[in-house]
N, C-alpha and C. Protein backbone atom coordinates (compact mmCIF):
# COMPACT_ATOMS: atom_id res chain seq x y z
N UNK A 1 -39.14 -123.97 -72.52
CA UNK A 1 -38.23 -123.24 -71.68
C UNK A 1 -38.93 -122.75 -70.42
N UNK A 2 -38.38 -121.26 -70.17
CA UNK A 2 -39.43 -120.98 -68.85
C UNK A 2 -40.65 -120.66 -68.95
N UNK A 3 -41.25 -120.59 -70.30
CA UNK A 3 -42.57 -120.11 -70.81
C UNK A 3 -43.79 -121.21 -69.78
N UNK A 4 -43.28 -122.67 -69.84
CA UNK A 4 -43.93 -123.50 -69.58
C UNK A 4 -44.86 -123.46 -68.14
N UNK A 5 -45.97 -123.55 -68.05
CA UNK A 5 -46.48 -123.33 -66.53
C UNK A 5 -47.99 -124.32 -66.99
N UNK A 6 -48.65 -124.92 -65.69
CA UNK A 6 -49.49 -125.01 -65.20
C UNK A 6 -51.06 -124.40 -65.35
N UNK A 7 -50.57 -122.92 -64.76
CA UNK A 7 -51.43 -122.12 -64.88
C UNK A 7 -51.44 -121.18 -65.67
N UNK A 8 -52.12 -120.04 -65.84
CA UNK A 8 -52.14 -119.14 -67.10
C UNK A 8 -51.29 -117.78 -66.63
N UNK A 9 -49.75 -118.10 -67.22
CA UNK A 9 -48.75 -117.00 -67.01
C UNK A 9 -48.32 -116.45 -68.07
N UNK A 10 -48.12 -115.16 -68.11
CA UNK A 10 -47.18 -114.08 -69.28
C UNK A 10 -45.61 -113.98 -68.97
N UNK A 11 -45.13 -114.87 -68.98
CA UNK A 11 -43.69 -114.93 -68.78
C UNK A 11 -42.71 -114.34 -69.83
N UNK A 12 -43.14 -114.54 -71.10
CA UNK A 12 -42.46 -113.85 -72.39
C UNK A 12 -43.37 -114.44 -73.54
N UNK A 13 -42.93 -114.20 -74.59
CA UNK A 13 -43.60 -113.95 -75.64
C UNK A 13 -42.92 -114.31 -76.35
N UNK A 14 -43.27 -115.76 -76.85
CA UNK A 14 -42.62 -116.79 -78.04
C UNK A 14 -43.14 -116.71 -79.53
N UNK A 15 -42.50 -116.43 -80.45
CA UNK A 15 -42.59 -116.12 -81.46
C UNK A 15 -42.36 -116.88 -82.64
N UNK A 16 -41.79 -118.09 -82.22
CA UNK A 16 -40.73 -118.88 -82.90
C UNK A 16 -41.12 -120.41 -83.24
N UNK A 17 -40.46 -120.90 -83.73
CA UNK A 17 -40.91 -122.55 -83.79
C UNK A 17 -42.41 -122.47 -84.57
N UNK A 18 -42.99 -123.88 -83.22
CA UNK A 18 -44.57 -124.01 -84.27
C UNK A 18 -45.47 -122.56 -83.76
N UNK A 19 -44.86 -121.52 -82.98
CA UNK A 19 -45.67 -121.01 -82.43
C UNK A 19 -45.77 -119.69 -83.78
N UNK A 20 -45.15 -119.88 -85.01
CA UNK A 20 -45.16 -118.85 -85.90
C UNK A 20 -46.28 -119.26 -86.54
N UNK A 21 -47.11 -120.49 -86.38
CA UNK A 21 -48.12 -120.64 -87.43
C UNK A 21 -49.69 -120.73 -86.43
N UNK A 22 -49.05 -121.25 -84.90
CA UNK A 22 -50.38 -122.04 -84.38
C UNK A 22 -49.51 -121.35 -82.73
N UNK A 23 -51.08 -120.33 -82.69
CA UNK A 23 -50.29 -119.89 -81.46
C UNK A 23 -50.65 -120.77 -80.13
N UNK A 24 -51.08 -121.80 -80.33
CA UNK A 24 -51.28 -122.94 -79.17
C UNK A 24 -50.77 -123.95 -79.09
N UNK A 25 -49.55 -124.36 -79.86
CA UNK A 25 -49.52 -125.67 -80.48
C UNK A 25 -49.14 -126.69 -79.43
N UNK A 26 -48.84 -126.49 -78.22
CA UNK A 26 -48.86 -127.01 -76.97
C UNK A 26 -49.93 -127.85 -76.67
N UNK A 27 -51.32 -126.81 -76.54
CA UNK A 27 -52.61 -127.20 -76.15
C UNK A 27 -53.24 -127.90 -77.85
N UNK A 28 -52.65 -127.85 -79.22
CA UNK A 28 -53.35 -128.96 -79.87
C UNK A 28 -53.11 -129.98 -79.51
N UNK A 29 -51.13 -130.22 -79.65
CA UNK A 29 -50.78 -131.49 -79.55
C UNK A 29 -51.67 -132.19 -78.61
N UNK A 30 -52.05 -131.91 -77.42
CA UNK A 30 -52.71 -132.24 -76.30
C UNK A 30 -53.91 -132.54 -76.74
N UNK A 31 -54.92 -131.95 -77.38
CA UNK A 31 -56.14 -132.05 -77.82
C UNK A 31 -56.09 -133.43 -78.56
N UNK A 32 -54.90 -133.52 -80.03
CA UNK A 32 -54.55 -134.41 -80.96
C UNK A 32 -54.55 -135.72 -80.19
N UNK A 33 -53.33 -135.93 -79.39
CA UNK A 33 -53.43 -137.27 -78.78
C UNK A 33 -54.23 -137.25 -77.64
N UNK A 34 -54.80 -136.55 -77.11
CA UNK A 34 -56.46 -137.09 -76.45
C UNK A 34 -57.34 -137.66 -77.12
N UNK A 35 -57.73 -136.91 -78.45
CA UNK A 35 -58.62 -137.47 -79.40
C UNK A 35 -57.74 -139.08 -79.94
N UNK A 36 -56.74 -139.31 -80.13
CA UNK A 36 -55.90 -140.28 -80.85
C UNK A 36 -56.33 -141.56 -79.88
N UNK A 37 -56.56 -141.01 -78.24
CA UNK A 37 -56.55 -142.16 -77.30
C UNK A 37 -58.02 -142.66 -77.46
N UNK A 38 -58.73 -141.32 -77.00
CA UNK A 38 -59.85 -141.88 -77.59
C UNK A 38 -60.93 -142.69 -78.23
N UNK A 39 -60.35 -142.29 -79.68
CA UNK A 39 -60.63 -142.98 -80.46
C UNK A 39 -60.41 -144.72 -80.70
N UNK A 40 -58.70 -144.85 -79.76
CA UNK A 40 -58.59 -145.62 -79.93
C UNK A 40 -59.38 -147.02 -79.02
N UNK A 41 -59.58 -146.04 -77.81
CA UNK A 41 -60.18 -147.03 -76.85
C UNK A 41 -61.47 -146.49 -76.57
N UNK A 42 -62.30 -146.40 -78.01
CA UNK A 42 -63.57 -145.42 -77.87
C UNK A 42 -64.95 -146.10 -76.65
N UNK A 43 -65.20 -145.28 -76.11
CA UNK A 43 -66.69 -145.63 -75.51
C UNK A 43 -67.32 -144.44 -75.44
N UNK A 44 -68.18 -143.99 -74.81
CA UNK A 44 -69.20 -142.66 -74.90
C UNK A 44 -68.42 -142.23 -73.51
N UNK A 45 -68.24 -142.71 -72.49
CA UNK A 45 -67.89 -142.44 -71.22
C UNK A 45 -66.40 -141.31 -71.76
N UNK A 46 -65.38 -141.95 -72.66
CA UNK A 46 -64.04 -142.03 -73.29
C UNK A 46 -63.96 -140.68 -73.90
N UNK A 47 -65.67 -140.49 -74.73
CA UNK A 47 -66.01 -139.40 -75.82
C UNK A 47 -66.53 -138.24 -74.77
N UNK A 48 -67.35 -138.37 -73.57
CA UNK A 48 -67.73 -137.20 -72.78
C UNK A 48 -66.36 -136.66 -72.19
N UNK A 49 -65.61 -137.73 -71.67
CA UNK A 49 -64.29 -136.95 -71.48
C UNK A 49 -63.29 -136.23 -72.36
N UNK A 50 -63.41 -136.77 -73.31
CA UNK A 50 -62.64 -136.01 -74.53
C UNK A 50 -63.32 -134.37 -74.48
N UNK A 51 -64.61 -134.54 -74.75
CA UNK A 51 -65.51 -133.23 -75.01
C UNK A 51 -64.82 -132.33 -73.69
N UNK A 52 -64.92 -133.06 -72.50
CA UNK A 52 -64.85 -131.91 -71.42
C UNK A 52 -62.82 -131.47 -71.51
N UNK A 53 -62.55 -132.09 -72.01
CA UNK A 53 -61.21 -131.96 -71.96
C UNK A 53 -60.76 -130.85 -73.07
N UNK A 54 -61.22 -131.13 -74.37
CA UNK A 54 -61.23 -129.90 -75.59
C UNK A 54 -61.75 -128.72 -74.91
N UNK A 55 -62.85 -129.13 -74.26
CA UNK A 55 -63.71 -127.15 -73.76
C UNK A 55 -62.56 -126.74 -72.93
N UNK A 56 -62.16 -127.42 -71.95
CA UNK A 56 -61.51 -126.63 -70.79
C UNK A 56 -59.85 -125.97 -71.22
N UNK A 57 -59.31 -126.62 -72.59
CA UNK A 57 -58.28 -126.42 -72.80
C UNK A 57 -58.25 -125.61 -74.21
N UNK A 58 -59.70 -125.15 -74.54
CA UNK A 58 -59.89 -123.74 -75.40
C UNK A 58 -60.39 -122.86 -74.41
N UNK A 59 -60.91 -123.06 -73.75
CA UNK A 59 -61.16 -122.32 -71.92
C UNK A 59 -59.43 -121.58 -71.87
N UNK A 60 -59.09 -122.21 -71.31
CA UNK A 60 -57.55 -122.00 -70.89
C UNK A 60 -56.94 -121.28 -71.92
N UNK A 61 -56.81 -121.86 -73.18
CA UNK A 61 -56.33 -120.80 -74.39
C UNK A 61 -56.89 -119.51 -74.18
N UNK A 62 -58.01 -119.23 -74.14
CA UNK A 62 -58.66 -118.14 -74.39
C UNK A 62 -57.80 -116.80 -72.83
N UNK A 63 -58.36 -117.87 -71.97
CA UNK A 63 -58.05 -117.15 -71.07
C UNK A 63 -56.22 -116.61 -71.21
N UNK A 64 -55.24 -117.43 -71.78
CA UNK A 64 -54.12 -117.40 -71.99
C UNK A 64 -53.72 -115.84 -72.58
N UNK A 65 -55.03 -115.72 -73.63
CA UNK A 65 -54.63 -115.09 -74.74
C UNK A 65 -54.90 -113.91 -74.09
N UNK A 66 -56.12 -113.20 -73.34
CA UNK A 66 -56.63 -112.33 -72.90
C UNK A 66 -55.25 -111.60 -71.71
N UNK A 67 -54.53 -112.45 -70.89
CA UNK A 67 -53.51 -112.34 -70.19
C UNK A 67 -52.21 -111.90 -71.31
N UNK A 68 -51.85 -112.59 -72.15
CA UNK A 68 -50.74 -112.19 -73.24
C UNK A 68 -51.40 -110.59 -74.03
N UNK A 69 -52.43 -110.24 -74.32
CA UNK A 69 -52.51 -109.05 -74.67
C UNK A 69 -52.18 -108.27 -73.98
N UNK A 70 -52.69 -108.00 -72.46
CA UNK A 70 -52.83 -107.35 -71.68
C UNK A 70 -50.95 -106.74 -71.23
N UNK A 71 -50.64 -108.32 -71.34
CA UNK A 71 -48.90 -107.90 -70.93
C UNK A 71 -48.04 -107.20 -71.85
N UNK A 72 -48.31 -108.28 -72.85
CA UNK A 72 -47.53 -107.54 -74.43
C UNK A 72 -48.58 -107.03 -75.41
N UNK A 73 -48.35 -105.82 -75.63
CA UNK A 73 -48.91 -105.32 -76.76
C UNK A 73 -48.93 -105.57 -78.02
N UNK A 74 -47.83 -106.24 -78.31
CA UNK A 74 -47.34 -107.04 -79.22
C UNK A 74 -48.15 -108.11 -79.78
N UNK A 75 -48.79 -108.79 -78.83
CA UNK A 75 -49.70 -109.89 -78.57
C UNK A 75 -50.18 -109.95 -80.14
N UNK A 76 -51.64 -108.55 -80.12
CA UNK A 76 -51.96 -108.23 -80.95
C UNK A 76 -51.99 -108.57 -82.38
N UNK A 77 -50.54 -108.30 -82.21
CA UNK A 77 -49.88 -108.24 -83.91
C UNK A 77 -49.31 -109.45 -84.24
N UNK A 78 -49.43 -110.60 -83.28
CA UNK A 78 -48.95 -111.57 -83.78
C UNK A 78 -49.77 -112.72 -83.87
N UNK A 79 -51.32 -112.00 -83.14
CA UNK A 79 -52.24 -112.77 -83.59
C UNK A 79 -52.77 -112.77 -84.81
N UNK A 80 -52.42 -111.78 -85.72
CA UNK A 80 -52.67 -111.30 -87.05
C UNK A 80 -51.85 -112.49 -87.70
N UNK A 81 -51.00 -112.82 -87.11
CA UNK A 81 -50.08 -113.34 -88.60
C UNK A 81 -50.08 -114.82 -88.21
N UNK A 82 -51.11 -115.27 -87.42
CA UNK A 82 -51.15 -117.27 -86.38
C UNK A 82 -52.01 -117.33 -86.38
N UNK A 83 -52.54 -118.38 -86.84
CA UNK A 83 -53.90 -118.90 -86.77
C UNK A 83 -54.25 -119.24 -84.67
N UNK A 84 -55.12 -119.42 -84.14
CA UNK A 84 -55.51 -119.80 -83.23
C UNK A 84 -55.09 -121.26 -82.96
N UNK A 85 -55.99 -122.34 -83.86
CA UNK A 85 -55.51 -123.38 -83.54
C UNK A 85 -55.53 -124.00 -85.14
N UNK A 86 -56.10 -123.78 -85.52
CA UNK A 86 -56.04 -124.41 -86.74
C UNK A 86 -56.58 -123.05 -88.31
């Protein structure tokens, strides 16, 4: 919905769907079929990009998360009950 952005925005606070178990599940899927391509068309060149691609998009989570506390207090409490990413 409008949650969706680019960059790292607090627009609202989704609670729902896959986001009740995996509060990133955006940035796995993304991780998942990077690694899926990967693998499939493996070289080391294929694998350094994968690597830089996982850091920057637990980079980005992190930073996500630090912005969602700050807005909703709520944040908090719903990191209690969601795993991160796995």
């Amino acid at each position: 919905g409008r949650s969706f952005s680019i960059t790292v925005e607090a627009r609202a606070l989704v609670s729902r769907g896959p986001y009740r178990w995996v509060r990133h599940p955006v940035y796995l899927g993304e991780m998942a079929t990077a690694a899926a391509v990967a693998l499939w068309r493996w070289s080391p060149r294929n694998g350094v990009l994968l690597a830089l691609f996982v850091a920057v998009q637990l980079l980005r989570s992190r930073w996500e998360e630090e912005k969602l506390a700050r807005v909703f207090p709520a944040y908090r409490v719903l990191c209690r009950h969601s795993r991160w990413f796995w």
